[in-house]
N, C-alpha and C. Protein backbone atom coordinates (compact mmCIF):
# COMPACT_ATOMS: atom_id res chain seq x y z
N UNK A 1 0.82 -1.20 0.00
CA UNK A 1 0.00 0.00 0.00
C UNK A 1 0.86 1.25 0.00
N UNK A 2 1.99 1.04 0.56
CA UNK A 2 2.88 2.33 0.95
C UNK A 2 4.06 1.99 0.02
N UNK A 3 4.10 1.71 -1.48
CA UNK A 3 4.94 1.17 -1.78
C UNK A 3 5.22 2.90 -2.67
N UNK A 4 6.56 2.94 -3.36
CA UNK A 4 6.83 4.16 -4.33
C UNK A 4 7.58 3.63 -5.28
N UNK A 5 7.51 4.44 -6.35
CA UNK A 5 8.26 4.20 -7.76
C UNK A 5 8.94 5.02 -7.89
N UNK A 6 10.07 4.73 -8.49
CA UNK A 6 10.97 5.66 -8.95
C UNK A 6 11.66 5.60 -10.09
N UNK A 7 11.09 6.87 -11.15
CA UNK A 7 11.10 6.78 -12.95
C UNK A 7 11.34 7.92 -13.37
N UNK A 8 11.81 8.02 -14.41
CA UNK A 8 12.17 8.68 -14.79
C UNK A 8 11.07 9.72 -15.71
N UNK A 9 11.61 10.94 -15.85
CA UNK A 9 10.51 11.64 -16.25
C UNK A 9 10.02 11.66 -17.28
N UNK A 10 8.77 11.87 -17.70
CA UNK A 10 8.08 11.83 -18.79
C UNK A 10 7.33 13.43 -20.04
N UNK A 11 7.62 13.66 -20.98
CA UNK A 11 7.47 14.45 -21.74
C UNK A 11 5.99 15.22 -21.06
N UNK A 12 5.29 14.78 -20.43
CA UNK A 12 3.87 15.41 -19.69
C UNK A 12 3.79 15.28 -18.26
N UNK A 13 5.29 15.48 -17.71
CA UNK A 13 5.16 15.76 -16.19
C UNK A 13 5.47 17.07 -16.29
N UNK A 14 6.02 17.68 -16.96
CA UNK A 14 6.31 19.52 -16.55
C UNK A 14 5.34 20.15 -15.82
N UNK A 15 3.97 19.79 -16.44
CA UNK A 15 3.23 21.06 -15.83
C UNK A 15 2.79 20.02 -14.58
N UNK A 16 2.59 18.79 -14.07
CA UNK A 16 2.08 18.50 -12.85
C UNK A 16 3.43 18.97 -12.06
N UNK A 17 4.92 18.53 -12.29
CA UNK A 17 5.71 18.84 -11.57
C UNK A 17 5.68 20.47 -10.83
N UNK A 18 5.60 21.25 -11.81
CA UNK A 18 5.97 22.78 -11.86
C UNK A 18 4.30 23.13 -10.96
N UNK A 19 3.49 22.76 -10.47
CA UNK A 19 2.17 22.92 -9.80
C UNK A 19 2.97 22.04 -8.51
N UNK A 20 3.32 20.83 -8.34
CA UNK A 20 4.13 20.30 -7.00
C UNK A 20 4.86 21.25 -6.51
N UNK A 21 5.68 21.91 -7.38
CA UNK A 21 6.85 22.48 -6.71
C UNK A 21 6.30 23.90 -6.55
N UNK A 22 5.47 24.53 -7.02
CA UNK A 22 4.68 25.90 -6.79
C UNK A 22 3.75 26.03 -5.51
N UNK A 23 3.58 24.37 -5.12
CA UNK A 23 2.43 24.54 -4.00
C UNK A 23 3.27 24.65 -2.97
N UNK A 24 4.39 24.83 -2.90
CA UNK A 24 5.43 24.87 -1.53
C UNK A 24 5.66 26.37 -1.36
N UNK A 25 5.28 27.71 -2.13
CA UNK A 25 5.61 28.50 -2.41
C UNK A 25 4.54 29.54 -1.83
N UNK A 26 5.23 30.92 -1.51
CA UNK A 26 3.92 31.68 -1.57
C UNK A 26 3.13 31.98 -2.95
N UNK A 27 2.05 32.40 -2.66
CA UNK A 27 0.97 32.58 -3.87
C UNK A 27 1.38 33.49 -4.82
N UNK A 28 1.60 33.21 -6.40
CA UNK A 28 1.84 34.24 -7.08
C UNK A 28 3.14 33.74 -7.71
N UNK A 29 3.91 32.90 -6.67
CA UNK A 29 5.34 32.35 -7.46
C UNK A 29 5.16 31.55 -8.52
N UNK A 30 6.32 31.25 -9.13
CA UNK A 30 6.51 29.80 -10.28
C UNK A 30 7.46 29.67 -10.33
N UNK A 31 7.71 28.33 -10.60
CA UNK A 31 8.96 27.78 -11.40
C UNK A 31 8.45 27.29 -12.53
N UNK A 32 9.93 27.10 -13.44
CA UNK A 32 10.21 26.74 -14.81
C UNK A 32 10.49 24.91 -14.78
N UNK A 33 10.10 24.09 -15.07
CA UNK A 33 10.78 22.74 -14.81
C UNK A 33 11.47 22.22 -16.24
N UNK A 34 12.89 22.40 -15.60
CA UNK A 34 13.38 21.33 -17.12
C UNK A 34 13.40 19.69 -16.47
N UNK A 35 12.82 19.01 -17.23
CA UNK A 35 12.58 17.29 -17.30
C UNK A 35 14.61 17.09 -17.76
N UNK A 36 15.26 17.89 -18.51
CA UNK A 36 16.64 16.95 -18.78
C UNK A 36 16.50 16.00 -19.39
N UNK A 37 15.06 15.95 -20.35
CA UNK A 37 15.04 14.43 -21.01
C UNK A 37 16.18 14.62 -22.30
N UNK A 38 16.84 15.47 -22.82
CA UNK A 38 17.89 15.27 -23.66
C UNK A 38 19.12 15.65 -23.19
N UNK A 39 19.83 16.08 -21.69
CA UNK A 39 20.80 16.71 -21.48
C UNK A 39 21.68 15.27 -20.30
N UNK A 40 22.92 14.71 -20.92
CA UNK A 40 23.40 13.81 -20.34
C UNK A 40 23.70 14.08 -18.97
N UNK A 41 23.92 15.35 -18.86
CA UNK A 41 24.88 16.02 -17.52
C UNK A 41 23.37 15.94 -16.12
N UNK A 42 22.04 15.70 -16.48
CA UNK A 42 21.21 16.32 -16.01
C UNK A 42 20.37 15.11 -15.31
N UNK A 43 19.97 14.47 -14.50
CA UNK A 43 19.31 13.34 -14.37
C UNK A 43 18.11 14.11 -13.35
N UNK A 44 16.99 13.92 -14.04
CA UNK A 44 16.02 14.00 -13.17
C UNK A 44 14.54 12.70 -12.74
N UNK A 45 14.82 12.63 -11.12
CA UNK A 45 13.93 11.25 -10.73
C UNK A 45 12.38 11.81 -10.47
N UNK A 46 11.50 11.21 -10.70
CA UNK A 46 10.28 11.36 -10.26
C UNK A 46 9.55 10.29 -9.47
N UNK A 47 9.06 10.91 -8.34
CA UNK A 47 8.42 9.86 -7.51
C UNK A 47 7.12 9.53 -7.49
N UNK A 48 6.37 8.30 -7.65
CA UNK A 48 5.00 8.20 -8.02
C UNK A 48 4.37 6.63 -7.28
N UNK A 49 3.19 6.70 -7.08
CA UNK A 49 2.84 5.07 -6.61
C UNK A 49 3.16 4.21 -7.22
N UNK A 50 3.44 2.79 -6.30
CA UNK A 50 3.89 2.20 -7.30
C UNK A 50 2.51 0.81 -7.65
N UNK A 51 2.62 0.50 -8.82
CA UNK A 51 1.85 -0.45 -8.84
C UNK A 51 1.57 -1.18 -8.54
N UNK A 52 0.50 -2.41 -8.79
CA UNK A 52 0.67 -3.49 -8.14
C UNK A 52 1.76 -4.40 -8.15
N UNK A 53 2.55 -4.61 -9.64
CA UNK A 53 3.69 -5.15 -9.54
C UNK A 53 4.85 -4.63 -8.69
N UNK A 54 4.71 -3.51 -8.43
CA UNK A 54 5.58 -3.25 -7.48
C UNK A 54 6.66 -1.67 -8.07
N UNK A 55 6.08 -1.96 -9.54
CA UNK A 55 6.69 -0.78 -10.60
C UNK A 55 5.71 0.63 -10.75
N UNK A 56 6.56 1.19 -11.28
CA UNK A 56 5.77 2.86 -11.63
C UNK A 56 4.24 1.99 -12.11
N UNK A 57 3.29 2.88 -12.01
CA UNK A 57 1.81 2.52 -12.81
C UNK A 57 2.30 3.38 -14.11
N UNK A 58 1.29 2.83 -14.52
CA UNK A 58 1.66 3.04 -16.33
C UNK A 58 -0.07 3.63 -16.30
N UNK A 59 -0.66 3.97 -15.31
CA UNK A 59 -1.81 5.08 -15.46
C UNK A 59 -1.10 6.26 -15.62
N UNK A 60 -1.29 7.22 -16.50
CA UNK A 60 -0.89 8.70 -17.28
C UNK A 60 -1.52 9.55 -15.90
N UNK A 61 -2.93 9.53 -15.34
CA UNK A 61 -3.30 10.36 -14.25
C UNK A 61 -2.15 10.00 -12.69
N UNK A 62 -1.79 9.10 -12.60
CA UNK A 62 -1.46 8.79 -11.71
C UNK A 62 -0.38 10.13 -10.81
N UNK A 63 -0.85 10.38 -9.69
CA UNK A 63 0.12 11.23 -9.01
C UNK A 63 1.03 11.82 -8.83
N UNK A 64 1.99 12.72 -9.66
CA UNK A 64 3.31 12.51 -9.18
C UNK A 64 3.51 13.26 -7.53
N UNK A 65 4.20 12.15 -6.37
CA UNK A 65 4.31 12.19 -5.04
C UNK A 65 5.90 13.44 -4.52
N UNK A 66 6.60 13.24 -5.52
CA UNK A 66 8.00 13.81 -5.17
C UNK A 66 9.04 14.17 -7.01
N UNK A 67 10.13 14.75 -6.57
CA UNK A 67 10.39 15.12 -7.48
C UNK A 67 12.11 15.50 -7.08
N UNK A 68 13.20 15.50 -7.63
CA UNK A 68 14.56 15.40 -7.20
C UNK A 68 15.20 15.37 -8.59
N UNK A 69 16.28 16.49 -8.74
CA UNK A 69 17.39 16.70 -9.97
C UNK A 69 18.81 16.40 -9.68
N UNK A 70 19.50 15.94 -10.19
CA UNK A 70 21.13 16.50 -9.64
C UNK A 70 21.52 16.80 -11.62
N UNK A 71 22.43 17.44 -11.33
CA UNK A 71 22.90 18.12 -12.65
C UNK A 71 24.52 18.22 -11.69
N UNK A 72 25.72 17.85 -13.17
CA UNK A 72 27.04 17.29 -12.85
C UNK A 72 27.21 18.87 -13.57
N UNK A 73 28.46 18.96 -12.39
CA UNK A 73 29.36 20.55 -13.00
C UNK A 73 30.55 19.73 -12.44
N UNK A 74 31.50 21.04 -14.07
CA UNK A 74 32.95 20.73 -13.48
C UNK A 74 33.53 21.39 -12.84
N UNK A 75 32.94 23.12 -12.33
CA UNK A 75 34.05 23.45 -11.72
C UNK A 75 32.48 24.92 -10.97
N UNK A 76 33.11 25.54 -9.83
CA UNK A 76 32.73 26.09 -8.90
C UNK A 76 31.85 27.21 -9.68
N UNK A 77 32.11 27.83 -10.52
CA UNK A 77 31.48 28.93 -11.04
C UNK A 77 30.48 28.43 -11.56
N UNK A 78 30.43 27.10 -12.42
CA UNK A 78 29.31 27.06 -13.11
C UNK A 78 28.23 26.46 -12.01
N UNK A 79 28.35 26.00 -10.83
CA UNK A 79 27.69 25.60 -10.22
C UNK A 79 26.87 26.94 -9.20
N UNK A 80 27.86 27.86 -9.04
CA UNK A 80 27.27 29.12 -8.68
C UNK A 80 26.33 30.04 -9.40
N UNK A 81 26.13 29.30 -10.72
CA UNK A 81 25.41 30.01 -11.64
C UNK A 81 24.07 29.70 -11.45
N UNK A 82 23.89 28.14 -11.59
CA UNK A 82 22.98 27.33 -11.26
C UNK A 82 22.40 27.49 -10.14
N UNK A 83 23.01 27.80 -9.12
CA UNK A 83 22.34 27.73 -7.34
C UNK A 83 21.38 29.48 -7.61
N UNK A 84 20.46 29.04 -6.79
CA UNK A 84 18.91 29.98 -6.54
C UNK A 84 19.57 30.67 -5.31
N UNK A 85 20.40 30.46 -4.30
CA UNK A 85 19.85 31.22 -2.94
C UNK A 85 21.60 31.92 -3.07
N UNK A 86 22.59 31.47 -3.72
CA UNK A 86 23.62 32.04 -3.73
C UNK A 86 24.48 31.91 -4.95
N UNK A 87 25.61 32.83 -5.32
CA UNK A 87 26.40 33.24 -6.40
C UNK A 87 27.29 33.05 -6.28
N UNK A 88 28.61 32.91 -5.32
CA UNK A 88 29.21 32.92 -5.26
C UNK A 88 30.43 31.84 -5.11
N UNK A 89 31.27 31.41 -6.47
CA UNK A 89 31.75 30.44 -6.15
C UNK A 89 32.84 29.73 -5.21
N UNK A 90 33.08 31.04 -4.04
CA UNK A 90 34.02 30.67 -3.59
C UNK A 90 33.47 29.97 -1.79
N UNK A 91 32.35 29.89 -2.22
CA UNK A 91 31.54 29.28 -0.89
C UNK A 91 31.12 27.94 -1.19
N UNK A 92 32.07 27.69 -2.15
CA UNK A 92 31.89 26.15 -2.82
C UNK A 92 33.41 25.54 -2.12
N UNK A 93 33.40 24.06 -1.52
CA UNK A 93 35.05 23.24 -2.02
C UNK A 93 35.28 23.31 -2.87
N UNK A 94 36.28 23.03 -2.72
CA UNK A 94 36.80 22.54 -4.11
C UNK A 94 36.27 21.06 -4.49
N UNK A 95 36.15 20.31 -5.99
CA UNK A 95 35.79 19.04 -6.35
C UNK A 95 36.81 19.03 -7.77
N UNK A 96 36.16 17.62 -8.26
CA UNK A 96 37.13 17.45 -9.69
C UNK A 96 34.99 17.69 -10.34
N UNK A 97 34.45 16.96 -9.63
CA UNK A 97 32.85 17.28 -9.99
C UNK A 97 31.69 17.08 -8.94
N UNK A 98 31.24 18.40 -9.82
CA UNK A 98 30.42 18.94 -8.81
C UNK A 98 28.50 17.89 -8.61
N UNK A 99 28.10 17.78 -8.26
CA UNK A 99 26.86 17.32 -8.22
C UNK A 99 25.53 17.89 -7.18
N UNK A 100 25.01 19.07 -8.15
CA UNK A 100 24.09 19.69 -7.85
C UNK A 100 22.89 19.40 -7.95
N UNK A 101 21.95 19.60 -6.55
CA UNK A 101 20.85 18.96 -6.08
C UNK A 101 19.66 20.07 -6.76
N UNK A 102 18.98 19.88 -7.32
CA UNK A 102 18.08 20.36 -7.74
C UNK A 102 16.22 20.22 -7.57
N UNK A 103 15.36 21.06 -7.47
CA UNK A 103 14.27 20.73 -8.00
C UNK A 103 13.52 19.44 -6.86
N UNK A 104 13.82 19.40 -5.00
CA UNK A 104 13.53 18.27 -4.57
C UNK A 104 12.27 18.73 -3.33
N UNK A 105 11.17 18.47 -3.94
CA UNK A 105 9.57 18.56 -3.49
C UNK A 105 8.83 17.19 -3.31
N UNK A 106 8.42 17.01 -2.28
CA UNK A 106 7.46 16.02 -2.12
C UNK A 106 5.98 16.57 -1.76
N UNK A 107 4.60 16.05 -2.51
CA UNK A 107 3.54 16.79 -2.52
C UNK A 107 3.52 16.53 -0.75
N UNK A 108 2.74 17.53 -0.37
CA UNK A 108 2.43 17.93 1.69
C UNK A 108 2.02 16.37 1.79
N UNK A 109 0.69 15.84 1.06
CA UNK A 109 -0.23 14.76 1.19
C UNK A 109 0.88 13.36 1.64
N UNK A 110 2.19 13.76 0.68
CA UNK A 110 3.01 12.30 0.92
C UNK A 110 4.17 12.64 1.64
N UNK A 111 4.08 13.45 2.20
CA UNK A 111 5.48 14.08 3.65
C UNK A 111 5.40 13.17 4.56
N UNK A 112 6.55 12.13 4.58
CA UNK A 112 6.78 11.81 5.94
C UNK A 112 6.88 10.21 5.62
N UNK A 113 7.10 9.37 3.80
CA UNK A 113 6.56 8.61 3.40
C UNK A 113 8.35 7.96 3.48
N UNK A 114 9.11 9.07 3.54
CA UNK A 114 10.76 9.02 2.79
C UNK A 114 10.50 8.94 1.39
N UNK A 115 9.95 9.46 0.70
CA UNK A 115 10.49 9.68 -0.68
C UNK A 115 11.45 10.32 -0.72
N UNK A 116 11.70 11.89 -0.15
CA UNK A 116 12.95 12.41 -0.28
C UNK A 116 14.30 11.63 -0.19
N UNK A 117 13.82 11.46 1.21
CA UNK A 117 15.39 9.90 1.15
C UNK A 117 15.56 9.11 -0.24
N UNK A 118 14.70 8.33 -0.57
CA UNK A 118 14.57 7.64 -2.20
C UNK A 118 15.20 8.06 -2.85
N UNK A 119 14.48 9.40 -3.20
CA UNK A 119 14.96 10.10 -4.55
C UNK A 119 16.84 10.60 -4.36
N UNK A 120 16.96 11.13 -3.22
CA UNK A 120 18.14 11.28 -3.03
C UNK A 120 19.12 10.04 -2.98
N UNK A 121 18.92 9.43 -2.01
CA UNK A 121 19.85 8.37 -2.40
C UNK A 121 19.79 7.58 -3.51
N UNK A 122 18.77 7.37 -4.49
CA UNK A 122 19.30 7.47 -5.67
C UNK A 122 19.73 8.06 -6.42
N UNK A 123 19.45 9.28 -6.62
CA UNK A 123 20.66 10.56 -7.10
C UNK A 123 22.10 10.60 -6.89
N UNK A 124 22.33 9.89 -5.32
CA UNK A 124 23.71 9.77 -4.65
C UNK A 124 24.57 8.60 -5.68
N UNK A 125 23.45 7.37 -5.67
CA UNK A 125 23.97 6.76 -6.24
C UNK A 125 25.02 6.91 -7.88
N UNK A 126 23.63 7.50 -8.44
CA UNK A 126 23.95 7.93 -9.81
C UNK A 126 25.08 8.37 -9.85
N UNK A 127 25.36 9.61 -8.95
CA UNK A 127 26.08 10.74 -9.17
C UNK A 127 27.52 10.14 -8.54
N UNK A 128 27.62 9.39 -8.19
CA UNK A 128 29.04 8.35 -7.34
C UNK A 128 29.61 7.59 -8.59
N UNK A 129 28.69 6.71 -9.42
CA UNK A 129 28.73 6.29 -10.80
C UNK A 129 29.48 6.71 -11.43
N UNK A 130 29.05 8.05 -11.50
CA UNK A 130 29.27 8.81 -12.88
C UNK A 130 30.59 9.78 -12.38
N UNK A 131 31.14 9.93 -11.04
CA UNK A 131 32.42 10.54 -10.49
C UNK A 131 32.03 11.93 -10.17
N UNK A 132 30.76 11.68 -9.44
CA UNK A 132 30.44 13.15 -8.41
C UNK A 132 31.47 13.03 -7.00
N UNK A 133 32.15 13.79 -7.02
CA UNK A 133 33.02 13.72 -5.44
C UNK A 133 32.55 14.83 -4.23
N UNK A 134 31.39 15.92 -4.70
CA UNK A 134 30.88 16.43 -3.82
C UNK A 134 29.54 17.23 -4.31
N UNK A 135 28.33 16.21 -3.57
CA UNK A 135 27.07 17.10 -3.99
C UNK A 135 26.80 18.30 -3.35
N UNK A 136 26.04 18.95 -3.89
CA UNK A 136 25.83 20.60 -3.49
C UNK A 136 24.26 21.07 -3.61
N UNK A 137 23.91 21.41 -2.17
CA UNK A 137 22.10 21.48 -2.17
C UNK A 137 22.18 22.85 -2.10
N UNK A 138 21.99 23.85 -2.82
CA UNK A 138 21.58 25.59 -2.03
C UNK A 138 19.67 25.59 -2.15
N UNK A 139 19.51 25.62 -0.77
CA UNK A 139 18.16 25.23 -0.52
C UNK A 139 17.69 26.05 0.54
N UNK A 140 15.78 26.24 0.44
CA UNK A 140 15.53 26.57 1.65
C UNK A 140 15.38 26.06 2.60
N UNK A 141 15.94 26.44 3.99
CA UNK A 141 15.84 25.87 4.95
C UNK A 141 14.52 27.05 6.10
N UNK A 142 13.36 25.86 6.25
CA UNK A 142 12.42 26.60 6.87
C UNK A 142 11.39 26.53 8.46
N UNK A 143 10.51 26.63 8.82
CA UNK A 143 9.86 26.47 10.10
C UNK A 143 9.09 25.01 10.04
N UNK A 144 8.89 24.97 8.52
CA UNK A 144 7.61 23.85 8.50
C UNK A 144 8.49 22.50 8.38
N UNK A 145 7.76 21.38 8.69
CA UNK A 145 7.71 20.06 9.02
C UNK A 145 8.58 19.42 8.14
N UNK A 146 8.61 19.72 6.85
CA UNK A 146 9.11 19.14 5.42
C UNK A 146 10.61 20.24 5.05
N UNK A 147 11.22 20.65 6.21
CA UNK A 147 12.16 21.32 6.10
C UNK A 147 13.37 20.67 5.33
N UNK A 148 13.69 20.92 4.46
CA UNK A 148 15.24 20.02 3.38
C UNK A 148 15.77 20.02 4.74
N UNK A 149 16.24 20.98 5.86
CA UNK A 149 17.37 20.64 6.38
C UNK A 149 17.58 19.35 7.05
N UNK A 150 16.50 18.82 7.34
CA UNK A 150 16.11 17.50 8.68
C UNK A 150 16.74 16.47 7.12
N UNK A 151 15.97 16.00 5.91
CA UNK A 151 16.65 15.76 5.09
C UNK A 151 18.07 15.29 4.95
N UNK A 152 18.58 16.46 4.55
CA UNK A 152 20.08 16.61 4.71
C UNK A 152 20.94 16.14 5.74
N UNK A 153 20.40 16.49 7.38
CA UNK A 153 20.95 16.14 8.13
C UNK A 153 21.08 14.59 8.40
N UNK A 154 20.07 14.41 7.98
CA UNK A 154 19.79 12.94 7.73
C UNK A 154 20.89 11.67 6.86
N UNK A 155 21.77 12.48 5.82
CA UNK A 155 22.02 11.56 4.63
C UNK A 155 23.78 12.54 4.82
N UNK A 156 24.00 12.81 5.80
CA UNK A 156 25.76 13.25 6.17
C UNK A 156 26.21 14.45 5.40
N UNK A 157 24.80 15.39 5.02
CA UNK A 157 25.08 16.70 4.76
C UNK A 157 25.84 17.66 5.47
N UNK A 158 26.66 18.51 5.64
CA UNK A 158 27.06 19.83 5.99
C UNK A 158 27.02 20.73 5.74
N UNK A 159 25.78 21.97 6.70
CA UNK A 159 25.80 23.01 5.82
C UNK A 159 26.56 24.04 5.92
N UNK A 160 27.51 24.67 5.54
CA UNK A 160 28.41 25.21 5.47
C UNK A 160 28.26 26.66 5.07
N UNK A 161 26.60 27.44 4.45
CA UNK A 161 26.77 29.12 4.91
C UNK A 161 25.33 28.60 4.71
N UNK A 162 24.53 30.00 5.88
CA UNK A 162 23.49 30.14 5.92
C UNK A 162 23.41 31.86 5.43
N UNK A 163 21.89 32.48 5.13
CA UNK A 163 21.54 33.60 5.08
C UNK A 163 20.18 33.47 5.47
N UNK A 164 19.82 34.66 6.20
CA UNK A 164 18.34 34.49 6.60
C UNK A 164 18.16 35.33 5.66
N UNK A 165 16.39 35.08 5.38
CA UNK A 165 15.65 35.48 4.34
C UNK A 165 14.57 36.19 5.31
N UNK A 166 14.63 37.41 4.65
CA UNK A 166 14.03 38.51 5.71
C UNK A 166 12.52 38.86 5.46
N UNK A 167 12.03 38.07 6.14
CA UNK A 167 10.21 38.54 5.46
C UNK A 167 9.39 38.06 7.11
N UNK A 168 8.36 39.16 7.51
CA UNK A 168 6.88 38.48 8.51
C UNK A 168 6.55 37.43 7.95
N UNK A 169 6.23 36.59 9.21
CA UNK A 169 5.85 35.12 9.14
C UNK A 169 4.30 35.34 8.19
N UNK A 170 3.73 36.05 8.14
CA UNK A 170 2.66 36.67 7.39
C UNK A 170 2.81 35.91 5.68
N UNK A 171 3.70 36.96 5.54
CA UNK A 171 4.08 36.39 4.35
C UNK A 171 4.90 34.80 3.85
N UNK A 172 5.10 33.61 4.83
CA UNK A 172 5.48 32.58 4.46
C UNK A 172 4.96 31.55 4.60
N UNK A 173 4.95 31.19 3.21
CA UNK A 173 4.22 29.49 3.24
C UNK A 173 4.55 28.14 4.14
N UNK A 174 6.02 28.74 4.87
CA UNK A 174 6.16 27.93 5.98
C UNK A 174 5.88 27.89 7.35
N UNK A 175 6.60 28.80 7.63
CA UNK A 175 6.69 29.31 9.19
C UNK A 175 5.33 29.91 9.46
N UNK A 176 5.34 29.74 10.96
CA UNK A 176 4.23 29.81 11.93
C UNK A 176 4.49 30.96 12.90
N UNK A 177 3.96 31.96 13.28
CA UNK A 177 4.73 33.13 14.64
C UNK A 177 5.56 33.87 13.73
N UNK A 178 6.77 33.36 13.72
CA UNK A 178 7.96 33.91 13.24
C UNK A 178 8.51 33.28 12.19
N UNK A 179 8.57 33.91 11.70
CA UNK A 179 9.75 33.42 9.84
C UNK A 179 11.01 32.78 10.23
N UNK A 180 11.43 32.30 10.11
CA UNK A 180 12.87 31.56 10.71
C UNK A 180 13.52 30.78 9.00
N UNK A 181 12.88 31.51 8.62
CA UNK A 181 14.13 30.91 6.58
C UNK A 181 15.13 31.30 6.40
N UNK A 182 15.71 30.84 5.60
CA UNK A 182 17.32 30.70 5.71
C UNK A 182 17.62 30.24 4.31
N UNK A 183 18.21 30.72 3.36
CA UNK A 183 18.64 30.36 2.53
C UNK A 183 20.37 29.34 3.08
N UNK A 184 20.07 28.65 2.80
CA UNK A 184 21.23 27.64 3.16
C UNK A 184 21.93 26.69 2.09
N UNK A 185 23.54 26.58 2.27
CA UNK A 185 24.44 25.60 1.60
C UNK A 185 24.80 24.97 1.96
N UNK A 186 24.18 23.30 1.91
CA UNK A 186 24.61 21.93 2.25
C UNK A 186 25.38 21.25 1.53
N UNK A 187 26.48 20.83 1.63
CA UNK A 187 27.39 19.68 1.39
C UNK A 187 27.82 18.50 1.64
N UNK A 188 28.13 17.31 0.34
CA UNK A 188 28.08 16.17 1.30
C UNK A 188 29.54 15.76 0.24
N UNK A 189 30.40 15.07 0.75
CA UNK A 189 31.82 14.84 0.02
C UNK A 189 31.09 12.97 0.24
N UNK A 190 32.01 12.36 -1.26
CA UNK A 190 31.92 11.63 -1.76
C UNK A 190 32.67 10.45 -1.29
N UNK A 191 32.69 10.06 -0.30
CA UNK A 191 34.00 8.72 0.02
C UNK A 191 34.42 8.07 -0.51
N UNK A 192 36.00 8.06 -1.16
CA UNK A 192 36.39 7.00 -2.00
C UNK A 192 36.65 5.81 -1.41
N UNK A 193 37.03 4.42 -1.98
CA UNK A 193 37.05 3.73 -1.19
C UNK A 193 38.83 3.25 -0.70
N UNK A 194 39.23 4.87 -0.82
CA UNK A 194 40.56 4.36 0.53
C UNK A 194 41.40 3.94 -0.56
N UNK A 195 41.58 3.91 -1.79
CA UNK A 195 42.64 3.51 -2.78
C UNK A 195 43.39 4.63 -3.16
């Protein structure tokens, strides 16, 4: 009953994705979703029920539950280009490659299921594969329940600069009383195996 799939994206998830990832937002925002269905550097997972066999459903309505990118850089600037909450590449390690976390929402309804875990540690996987030696999350970190940071802390992240994001709790789709957001940079280095 509590089972999840994890597939890859499909030419008609943009607009359910880009409505997932908008409902985390205050009213009035958007995002743009690239799927990466032609860009090698770009892997994006989508999380959805899984069938009875145990695989993605091959129903077209079917849910999408979560959603998770990593995109491979080779070097600090271009990854500073890419990051939403900061610019600057010298608040990066150093790597030989970079592996940037992108685009990671789970709908409210399925919080608390570990999809995030899923999707990420398969991303980890991928990105170990393919010679990621340090992933890179610039994310919000917020008041509400589904905070990336618990996440992160979870899977041997370090976040390494914070900025608070200055707005009344009024205005945030998270926080409760008081605003407590934080634009934040998590890091996780890649363990070789000792050779």
């Amino acid at each position: 009953m509590d089972e999840i799939a994890i597939r890859d994206p499909r030419p008609g998830d943009a607009e359910p994705l880009e409505a997932l990832i908008t409902s985390h937002f205050s009213e009035g925002s958007s995002y743009g979703v690239d799927l990466g269905l032609d860009d090698p550097m770009y892997r994006v997972l989508v999380a959805v029920e899984a069938g009875s066999d145990g695989g993605a459903s091959t129903d077209r309505d079917d849910a999408i539950l979560g959603v998770m990118a990593l995109r491979e850089l080779s070097d600090a600037a271009a990854v500073a280009d890419e990051m939403y909450f900061f610019d600057d590449p010298d608040l990066l390690p150093a790597a030989e490659l970079y592996g940037h976390l992108e685009m990671g929402y789970v709908s409210e309804a399925a919080t608390g299921r570990g999809i995030g875990s899923r999707l990420l540690e398969r991303l980890h996987a991928i990105g170990a594969e393919r010679g990621v030696d340090l992933f890179v999350a610039d994310s919000w970190y917020h008041g509400g329940d589904d905070t990336p940071e618990r996440l992160f802390d979870g899977h041997d992240y370090e976040t390494i600069h914070r900025d608070p994001i200055d707005r009344p709790a009024a205005e945030c789709p998270k926080c409760e009383g008081e605003c407590v957001c934080e634009g934040a940079l998590a890091v996780r280095r890649v363990e070789g195996d000792g050779a």
